[in-house]
C-alpha atoms as a PDB file:
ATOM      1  CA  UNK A   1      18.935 309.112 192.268  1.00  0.00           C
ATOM      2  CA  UNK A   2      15.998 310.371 195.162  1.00  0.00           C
ATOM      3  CA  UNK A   3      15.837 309.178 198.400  1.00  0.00           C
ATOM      4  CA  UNK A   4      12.460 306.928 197.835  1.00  0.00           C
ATOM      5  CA  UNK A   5      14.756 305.584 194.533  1.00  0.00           C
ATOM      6  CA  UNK A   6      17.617 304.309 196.835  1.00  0.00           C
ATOM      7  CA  UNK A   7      15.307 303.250 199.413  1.00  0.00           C
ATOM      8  CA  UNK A   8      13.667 301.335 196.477  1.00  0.00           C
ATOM      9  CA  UNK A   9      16.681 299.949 195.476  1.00  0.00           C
ATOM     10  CA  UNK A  10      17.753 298.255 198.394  1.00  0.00           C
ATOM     11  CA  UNK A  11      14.076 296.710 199.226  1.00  0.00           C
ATOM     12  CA  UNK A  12      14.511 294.988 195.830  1.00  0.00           C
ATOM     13  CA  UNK A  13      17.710 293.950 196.342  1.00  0.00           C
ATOM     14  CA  UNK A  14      17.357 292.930 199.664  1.00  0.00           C
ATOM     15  CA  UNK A  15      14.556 290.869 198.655  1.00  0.00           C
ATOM     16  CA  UNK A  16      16.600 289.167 195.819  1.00  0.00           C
ATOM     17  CA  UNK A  17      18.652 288.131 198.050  1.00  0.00           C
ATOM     18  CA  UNK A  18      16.455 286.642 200.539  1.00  0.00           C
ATOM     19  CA  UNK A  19      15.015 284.299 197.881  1.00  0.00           C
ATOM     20  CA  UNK A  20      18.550 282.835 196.688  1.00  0.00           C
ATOM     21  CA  UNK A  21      19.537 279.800 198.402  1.00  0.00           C
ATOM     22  CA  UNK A  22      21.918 280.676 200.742  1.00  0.00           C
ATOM     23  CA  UNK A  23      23.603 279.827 204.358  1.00  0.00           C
ATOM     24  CA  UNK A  24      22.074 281.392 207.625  1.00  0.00           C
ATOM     25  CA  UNK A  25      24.241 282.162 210.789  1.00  0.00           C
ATOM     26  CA  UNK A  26      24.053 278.923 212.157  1.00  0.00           C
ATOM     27  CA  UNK A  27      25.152 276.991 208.550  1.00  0.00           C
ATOM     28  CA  UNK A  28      21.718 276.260 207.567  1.00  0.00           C
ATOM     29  CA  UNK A  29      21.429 276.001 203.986  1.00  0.00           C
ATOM     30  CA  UNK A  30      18.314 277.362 203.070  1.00  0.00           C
ATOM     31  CA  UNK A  31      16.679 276.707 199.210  1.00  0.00           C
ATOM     32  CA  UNK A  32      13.874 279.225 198.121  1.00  0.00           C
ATOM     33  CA  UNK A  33      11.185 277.207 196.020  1.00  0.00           C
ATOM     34  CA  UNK A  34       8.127 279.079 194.499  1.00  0.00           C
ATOM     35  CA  UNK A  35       5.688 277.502 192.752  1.00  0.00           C
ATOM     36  CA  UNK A  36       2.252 278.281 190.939  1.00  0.00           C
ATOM     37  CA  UNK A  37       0.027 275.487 192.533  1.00  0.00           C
ATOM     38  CA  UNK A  38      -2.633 275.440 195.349  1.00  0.00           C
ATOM     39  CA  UNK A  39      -1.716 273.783 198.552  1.00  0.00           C
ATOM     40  CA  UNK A  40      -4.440 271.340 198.328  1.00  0.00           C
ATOM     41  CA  UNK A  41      -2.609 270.186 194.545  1.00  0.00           C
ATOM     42  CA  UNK A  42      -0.971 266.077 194.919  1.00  0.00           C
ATOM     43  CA  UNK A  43       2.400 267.861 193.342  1.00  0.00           C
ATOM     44  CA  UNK A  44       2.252 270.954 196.013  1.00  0.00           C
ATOM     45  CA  UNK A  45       1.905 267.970 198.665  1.00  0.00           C
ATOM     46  CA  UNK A  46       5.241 266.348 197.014  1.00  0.00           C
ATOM     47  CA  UNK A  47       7.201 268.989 197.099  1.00  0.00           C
ATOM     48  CA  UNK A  48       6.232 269.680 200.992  1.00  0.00           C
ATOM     49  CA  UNK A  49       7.462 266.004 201.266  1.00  0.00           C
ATOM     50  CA  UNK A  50      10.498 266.482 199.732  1.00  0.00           C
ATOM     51  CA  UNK A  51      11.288 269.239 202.371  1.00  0.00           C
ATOM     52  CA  UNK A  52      10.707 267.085 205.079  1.00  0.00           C
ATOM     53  CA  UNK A  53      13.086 264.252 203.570  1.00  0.00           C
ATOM     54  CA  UNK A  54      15.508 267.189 203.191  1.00  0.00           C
ATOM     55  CA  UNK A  55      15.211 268.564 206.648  1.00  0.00           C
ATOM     56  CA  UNK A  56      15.507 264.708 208.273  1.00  0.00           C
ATOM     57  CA  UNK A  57      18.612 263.540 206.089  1.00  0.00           C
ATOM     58  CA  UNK A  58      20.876 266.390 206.740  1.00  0.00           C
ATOM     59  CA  UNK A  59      20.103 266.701 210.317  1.00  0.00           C
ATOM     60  CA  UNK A  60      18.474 270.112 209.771  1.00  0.00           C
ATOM     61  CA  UNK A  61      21.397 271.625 208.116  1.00  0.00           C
ATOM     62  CA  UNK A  62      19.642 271.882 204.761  1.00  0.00           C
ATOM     63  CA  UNK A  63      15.885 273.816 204.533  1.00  0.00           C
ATOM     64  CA  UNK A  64      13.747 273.897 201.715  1.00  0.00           C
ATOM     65  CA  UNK A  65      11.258 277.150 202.173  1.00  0.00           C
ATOM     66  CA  UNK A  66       8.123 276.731 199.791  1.00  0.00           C
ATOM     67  CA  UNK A  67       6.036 279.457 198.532  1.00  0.00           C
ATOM     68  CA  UNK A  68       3.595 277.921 196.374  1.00  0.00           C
ATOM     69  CA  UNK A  69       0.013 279.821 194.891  1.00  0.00           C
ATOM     70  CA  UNK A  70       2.177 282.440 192.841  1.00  0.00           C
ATOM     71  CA  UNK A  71       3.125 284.248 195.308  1.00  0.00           C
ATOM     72  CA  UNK A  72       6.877 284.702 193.417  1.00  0.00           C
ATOM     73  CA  UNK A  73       5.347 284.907 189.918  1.00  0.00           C
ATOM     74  CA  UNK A  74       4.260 282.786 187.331  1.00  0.00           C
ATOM     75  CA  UNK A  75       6.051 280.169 185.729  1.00  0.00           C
ATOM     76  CA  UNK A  76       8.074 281.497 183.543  1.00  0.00           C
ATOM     77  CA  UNK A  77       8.976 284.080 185.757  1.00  0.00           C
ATOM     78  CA  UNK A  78       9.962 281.785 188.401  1.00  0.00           C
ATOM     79  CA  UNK A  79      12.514 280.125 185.611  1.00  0.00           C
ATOM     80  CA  UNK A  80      13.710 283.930 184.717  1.00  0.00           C
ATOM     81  CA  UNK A  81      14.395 283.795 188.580  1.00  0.00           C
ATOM     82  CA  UNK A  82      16.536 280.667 189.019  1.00  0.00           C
ATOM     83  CA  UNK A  83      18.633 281.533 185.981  1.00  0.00           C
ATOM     84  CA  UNK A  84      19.906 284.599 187.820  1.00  0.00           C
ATOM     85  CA  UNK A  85      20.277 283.192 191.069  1.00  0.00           C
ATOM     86  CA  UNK A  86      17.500 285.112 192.728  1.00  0.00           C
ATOM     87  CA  UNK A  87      15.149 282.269 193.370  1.00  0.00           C
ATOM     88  CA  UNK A  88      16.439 278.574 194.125  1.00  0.00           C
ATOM     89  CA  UNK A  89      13.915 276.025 192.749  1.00  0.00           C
ATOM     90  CA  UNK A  90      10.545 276.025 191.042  1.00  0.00           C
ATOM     91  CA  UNK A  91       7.883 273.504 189.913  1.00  0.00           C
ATOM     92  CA  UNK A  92       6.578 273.791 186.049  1.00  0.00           C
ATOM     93  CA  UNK A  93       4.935 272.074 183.141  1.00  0.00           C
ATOM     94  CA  UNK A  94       7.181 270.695 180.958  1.00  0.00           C
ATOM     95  CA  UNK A  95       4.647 272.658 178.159  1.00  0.00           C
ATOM     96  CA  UNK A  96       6.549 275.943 180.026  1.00  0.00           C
ATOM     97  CA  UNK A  97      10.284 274.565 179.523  1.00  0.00           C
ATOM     98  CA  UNK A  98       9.661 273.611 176.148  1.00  0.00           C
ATOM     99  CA  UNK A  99      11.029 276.935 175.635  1.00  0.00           C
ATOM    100  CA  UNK A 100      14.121 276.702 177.808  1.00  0.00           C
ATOM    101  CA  UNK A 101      14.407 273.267 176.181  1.00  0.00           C
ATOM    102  CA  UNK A 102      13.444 272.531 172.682  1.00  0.00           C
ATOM    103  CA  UNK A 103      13.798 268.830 173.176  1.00  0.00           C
ATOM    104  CA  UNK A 104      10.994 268.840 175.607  1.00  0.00           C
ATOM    105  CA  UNK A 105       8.291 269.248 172.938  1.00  0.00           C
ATOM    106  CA  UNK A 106       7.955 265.597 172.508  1.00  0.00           C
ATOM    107  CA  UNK A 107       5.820 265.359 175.435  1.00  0.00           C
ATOM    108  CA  UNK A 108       2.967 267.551 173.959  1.00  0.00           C
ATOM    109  CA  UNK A 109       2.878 264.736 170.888  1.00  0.00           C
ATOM    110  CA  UNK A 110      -0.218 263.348 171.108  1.00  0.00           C
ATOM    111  CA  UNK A 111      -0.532 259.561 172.304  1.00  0.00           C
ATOM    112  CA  UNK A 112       3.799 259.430 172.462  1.00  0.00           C
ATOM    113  CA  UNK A 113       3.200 257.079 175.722  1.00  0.00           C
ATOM    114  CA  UNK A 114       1.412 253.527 175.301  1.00  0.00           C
ATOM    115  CA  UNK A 115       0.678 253.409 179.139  1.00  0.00           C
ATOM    116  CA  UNK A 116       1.177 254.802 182.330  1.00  0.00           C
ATOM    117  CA  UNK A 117       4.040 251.857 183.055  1.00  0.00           C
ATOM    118  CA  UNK A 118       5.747 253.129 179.696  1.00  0.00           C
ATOM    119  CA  UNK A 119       5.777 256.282 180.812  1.00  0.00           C
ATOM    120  CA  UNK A 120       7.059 255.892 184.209  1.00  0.00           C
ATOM    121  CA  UNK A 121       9.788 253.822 183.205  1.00  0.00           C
ATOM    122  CA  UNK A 122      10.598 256.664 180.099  1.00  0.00           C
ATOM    123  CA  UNK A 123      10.608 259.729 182.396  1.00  0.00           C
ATOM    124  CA  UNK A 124      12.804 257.516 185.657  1.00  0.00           C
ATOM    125  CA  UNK A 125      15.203 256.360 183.054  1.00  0.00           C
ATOM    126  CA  UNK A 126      18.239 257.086 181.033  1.00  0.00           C
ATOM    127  CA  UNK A 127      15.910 258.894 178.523  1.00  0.00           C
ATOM    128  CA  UNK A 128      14.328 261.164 181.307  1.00  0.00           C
ATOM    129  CA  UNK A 129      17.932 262.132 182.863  1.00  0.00           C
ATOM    130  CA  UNK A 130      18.895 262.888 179.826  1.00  0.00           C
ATOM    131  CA  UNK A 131      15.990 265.333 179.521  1.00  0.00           C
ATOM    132  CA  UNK A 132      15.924 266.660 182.903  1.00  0.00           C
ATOM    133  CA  UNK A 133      19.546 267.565 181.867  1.00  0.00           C
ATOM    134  CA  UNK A 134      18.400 269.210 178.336  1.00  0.00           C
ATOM    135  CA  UNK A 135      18.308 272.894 179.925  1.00  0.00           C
ATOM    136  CA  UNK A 136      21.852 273.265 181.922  1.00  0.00           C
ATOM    137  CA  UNK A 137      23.311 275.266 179.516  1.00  0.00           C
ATOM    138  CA  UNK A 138      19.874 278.253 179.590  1.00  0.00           C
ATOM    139  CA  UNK A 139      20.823 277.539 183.677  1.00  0.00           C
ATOM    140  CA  UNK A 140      18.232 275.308 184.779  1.00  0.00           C
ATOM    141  CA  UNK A 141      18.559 271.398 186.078  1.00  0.00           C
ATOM    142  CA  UNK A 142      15.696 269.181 186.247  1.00  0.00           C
ATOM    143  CA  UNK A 143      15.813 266.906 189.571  1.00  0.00           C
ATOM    144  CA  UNK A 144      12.851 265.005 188.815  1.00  0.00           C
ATOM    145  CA  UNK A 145       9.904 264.603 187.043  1.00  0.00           C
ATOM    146  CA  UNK A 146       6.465 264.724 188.718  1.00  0.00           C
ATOM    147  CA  UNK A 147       3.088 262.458 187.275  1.00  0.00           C
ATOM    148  CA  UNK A 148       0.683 265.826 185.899  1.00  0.00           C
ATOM    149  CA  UNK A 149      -1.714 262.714 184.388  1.00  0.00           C
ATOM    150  CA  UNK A 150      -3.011 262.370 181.043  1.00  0.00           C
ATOM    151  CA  UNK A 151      -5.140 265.424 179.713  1.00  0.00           C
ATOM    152  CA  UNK A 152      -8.407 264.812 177.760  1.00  0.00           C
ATOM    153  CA  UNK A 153     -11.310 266.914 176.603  1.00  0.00           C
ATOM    154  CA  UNK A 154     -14.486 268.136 178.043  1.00  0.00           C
ATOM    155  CA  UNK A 155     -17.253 270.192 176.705  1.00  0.00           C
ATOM    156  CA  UNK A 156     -20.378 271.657 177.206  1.00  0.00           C
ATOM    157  CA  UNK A 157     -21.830 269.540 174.294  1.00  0.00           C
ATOM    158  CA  UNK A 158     -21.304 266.015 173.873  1.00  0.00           C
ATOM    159  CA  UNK A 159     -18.182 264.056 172.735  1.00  0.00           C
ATOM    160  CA  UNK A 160     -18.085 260.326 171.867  1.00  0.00           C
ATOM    161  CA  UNK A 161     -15.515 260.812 169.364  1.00  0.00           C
ATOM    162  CA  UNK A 162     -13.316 263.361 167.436  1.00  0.00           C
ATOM    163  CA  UNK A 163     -16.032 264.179 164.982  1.00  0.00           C
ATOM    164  CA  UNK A 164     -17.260 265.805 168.044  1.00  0.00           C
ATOM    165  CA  UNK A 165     -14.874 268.290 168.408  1.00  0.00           C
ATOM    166  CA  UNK A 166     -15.392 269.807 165.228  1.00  0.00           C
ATOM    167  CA  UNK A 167     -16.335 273.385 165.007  1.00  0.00           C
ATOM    168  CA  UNK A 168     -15.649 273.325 169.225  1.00  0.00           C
ATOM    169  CA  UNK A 169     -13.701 276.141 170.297  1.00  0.00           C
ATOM    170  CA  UNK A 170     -11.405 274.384 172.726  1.00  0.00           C
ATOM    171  CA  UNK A 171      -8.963 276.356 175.032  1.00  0.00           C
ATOM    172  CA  UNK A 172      -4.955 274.874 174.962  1.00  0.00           C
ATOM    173  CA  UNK A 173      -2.296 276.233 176.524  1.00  0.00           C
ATOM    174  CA  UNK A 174       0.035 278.873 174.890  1.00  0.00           C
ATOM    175  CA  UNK A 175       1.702 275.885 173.242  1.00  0.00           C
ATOM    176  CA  UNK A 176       2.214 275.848 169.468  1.00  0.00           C
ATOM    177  CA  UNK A 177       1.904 271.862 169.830  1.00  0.00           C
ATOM    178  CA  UNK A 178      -1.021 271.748 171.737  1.00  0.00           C
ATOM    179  CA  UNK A 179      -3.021 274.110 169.211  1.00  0.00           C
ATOM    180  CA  UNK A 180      -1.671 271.923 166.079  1.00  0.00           C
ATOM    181  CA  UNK A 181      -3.000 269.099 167.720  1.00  0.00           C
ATOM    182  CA  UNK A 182      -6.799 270.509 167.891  1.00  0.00           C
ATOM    183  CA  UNK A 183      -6.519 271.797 164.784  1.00  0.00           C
ATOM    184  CA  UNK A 184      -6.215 268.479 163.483  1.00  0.00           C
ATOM    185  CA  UNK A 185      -9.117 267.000 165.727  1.00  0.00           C
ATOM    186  CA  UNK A 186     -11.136 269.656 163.742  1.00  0.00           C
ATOM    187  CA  UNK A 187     -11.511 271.946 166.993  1.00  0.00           C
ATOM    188  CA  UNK A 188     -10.950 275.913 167.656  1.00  0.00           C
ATOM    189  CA  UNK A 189      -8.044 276.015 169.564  1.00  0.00           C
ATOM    190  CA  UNK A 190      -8.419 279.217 171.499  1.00  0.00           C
ATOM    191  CA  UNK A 191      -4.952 279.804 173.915  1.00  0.00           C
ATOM    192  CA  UNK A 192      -6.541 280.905 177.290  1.00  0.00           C
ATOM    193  CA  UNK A 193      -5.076 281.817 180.859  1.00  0.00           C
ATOM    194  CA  UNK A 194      -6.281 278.923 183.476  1.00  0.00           C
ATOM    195  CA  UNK A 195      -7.079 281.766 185.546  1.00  0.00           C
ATOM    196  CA  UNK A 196      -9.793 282.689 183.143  1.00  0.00           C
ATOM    197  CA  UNK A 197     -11.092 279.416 181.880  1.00  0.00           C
ATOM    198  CA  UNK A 198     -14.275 279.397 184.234  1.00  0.00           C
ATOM    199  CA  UNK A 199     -15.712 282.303 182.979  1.00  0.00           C
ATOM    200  CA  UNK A 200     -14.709 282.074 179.312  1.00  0.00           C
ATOM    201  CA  UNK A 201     -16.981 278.768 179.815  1.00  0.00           C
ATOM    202  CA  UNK A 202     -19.937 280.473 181.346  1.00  0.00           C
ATOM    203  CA  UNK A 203     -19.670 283.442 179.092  1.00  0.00           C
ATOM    204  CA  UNK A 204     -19.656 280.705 176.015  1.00  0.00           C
ATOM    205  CA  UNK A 205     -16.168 282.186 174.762  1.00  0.00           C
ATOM    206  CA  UNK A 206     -15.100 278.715 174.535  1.00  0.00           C
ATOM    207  CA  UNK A 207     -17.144 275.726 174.475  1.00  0.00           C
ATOM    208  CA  UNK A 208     -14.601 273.253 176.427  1.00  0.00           C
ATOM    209  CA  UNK A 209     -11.325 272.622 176.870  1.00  0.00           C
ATOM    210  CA  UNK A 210      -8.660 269.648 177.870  1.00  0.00           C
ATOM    211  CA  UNK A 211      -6.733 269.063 180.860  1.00  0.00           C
ATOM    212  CA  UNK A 212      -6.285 266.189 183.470  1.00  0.00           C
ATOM    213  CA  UNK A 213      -9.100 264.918 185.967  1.00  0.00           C
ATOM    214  CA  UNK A 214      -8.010 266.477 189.379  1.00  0.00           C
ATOM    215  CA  UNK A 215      -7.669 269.381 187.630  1.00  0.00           C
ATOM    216  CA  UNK A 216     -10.903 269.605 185.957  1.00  0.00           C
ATOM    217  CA  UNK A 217     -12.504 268.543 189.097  1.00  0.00           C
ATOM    218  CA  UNK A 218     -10.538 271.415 191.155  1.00  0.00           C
ATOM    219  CA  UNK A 219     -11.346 274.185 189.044  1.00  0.00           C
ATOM    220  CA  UNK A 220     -15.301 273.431 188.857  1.00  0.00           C
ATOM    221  CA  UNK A 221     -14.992 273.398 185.166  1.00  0.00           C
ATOM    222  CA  UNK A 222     -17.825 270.223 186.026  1.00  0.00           C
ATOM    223  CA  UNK A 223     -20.208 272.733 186.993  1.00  0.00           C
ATOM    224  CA  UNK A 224     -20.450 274.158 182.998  1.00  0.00           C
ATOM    225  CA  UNK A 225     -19.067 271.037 181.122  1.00  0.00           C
ATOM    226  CA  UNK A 226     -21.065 268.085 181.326  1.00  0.00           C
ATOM    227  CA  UNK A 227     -19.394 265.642 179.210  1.00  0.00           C
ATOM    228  CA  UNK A 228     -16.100 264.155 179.450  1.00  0.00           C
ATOM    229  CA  UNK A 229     -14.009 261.907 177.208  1.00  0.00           C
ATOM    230  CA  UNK A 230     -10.944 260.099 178.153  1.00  0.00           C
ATOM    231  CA  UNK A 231      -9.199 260.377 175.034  1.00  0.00           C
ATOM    232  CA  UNK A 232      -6.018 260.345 176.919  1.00  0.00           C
ATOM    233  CA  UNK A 233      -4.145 262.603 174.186  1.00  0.00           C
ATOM    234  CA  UNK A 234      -1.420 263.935 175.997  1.00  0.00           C
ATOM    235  CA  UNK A 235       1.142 263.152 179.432  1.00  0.00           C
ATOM    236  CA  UNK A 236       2.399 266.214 179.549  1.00  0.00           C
ATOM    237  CA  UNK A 237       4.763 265.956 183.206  1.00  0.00           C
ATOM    238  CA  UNK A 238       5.390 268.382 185.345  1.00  0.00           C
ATOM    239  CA  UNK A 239       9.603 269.208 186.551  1.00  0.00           C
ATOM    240  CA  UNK A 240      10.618 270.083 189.603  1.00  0.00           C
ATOM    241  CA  UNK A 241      13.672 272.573 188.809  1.00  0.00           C
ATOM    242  CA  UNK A 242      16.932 274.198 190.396  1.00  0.00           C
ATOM    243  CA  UNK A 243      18.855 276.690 188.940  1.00  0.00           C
ATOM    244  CA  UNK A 244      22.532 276.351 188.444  1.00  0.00           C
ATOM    245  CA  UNK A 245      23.564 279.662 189.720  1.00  0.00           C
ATOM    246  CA  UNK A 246      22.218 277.866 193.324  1.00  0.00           C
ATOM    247  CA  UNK A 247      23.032 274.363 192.231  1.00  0.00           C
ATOM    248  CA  UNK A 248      26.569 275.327 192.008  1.00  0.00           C
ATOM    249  CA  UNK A 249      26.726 276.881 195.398  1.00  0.00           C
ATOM    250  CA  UNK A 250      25.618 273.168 197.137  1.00  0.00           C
ATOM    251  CA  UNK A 251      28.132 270.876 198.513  1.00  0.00           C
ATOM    252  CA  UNK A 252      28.435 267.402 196.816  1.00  0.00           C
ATOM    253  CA  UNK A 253      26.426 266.047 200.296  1.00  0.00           C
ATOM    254  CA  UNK A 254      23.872 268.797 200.089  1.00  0.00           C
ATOM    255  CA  UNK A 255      23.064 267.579 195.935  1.00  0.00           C
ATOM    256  CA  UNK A 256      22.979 264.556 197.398  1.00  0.00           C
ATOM    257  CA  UNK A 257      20.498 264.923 199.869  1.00  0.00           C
ATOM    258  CA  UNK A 258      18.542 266.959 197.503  1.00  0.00           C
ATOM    259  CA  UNK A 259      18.719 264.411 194.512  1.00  0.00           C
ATOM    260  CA  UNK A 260      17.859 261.152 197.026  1.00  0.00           C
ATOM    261  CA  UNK A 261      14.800 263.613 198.423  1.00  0.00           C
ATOM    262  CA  UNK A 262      13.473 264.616 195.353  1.00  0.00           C
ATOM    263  CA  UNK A 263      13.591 261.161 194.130  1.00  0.00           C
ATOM    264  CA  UNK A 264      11.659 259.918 197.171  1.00  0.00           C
ATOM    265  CA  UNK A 265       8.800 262.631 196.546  1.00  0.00           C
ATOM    266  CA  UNK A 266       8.242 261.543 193.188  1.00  0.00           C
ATOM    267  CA  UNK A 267       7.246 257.771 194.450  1.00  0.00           C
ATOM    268  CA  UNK A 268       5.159 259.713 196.956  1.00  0.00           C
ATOM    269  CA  UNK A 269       3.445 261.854 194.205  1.00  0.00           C
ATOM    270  CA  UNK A 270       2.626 259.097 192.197  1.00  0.00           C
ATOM    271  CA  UNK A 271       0.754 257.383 194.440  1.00  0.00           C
ATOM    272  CA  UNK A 272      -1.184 260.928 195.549  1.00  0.00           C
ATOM    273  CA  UNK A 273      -1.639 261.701 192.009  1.00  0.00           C
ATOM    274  CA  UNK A 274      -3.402 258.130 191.317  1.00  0.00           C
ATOM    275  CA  UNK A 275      -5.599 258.227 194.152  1.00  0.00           C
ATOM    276  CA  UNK A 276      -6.332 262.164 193.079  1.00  0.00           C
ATOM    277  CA  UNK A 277      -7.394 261.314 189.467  1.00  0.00           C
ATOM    278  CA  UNK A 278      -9.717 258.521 190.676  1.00  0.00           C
ATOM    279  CA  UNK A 279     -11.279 260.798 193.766  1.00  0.00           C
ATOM    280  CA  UNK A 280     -11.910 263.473 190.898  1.00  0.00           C
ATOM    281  CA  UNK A 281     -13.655 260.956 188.479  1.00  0.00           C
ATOM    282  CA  UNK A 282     -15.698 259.743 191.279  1.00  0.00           C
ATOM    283  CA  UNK A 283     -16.851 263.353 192.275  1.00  0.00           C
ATOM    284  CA  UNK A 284     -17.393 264.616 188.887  1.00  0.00           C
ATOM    285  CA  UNK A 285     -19.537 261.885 188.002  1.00  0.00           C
ATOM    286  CA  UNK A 286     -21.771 262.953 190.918  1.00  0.00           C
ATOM    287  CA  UNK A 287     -22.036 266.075 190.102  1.00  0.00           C
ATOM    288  CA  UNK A 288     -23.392 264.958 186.487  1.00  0.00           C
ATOM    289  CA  UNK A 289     -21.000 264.437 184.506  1.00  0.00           C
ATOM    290  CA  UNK A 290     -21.006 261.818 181.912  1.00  0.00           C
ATOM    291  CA  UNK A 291     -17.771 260.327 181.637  1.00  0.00           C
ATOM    292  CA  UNK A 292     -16.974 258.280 178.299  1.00  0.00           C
ATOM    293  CA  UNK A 293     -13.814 256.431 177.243  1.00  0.00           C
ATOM    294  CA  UNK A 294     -12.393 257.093 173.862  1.00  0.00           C
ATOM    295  CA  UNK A 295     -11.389 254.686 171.205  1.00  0.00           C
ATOM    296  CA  UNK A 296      -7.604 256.320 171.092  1.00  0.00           C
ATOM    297  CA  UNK A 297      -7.042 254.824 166.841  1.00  0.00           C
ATOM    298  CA  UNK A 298      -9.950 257.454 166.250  1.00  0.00           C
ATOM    299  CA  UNK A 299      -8.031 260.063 167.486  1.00  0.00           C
ATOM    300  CA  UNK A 300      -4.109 259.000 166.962  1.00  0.00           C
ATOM    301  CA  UNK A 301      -4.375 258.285 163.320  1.00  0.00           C
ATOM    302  CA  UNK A 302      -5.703 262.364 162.851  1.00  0.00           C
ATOM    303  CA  UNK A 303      -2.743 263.512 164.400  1.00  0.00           C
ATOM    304  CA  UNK A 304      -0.196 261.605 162.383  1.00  0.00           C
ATOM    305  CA  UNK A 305       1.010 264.592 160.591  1.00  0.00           C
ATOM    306  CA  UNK A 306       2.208 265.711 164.006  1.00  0.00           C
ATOM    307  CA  UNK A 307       4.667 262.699 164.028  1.00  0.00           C
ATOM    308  CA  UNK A 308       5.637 263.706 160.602  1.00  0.00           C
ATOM    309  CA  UNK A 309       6.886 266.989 161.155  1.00  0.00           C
ATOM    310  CA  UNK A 310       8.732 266.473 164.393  1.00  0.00           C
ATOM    311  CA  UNK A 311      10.677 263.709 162.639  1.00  0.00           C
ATOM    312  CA  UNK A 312      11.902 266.280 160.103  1.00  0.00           C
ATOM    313  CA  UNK A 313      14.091 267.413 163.423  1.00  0.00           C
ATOM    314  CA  UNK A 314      16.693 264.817 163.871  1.00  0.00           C
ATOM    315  CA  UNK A 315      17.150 265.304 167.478  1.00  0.00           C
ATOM    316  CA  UNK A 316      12.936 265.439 168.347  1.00  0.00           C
ATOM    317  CA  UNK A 317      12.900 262.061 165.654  1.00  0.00           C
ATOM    318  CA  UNK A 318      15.701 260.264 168.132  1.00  0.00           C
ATOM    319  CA  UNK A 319      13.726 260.848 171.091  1.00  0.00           C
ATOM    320  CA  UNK A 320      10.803 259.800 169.775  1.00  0.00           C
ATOM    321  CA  UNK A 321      12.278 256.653 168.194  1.00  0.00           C
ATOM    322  CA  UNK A 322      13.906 255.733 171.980  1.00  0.00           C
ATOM    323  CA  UNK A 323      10.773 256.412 173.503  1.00  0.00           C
ATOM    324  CA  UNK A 324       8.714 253.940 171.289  1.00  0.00           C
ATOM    325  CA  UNK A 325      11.302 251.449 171.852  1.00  0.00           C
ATOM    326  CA  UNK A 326      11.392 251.370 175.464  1.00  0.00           C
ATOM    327  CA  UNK A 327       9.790 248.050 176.410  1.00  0.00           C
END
């Protein structure tokens, strides 16, 4: 090996080692967290919360460092991270550790929630431990769940119902459940970066797409799509994660603290996240957007089949079955 190769070498290493969580001189535990979000972003704002519960209940002897608009990677690279130690704790869609944790996949069913109370009191519960807990053995622990909203559609055309979305090309994320379920609506699903959504609208390589107010109101979709429907179809959380490589390393005070903190940002985000989704109806509206509510039966009983399949898995069908009993 060169010179510039070992010089390489230890700048990578280094670096790796700055992000783990790990103790400074003076016994500070320190937790790297990156994250994909803007700083403006109700979850971004909950996590920044959650350090500051940290710092105050252990006196300062436990420091969570954020680094949040990608600057540590994407998603799924942040969870390739934690399981190697390298990075300490990450924020991602649940769509993302659907495949850490196959179980997971019943939140992109369609309509699995009958109201934001019923899901609140599915994702705090024994049902939402028991999820959060779903990926230890790929090396990744859910603390808590965070409130991403419910996702609808909006086009550049307008959509009073699901015969509406017929023929639309619609962008979904790279989730095989999310393109099944616009396939059935009669749509185009078309799998698109978010990065790139704003100009695959403009350029007409997509005619709309589906996502959650505040973030259809961030990302100026508005200013192409004029017409929104709150269908509703999908509460697809977000999870704040740790990996177990640093999880392992914490004292039982320090999971403690963490645990009781991250608990504590999630009542916080809630509350953010409500008064986000109503700013962002408000605005869009302003800027011309017509803004209709769905009747859900239209669109529920066209993605039946969806319900069908996953309860060909016994595991997905128990889930689903404890879910719709939760009163």
């Amino acid at each position: 090996m060169n010179f510039k190769k070992i010089i390489g070498a230890l700048i990578i290493s280094s670096f790796f080692l700055l992000l783990a969580g790990c103790e400074t001189e003076n016994k500070t535990r320190i937790i790297k967290l990156g994250h994909g979000l803007d700083i403006t972003h109700p979850v971004h704002k909950a996590m920044m919360f959650m350090a500051e519960r940290v710092k105050e209940k252990s006196d300062g002897k436990m420091q969570i460092d954020i680094y949040p608009n990608q600057q540590l990677g994407s998603e799924r690279e942040c969870l390739e991270l934690l399981q190697i130690g390298s990075l300490g704790m990450t924020k991602v869609s649940t769509g993302v550790m659907e495949n850490f944790a196959p179980e997971l996949k019943v939140f992109g069913l369609p309509f699995l929630f009958r109201d934001r109370e019923h899901r609140f009191k599915v994702l705090e519960g024994e049902i939402g431990q028991k999820l959060l807990n779903s990926s230890i053995d790929k090396r990744l622990k859910g603390l808590t769940f965070y409130d991403a909203g419910s996702r609808s559609f909006y086009s550049k055309t307008p959509i009073n119902g699901p015969e509406d979305l017929k023929g639309l090309k619609l962008r979904v994320m790279e989730s095989q459940t999310a393109i099944q379920m616009v396939r059935l609506l009669g749509g185009s699903p078309t799998p698109i970066a978010s990065g790139e959504l704003y100009t695959a609208l403009q350029q007409g390589i997509v005619d709309g797409a589906e996502n959650n107010p505040p973030t259809f109101y961030l990302t100026r979709d508005y200013e192409v799509c004029k017409y929104l429907i709150l269908d509703e179809h999908t509460s697809i959380p977000d999870e704040l994660v740790i990996g177990m490589p640093v999880w392992n390393q914490l004292t039982a005070q320090e999971k403690k603290w963490l645990k009781q903190a991250a608990m504590e940002s999630l009542e916080y985000e809630k509350k953010i996240w409500r008064e986000a989704e109503l700013h962002a109806l408000e605005e869009v509206k302003k800027a011309g957007v017509k803004v209709t509510k769905a009747k859900k039966d239209e669109f529920r009983k066209l993605v039946k089949p969806m319900y069908d399949e996953f309860s060909l898995d016994p595991v997905l069908r128990e889930i689903i079955e404890n879910i719709q009993k939760e009163k």
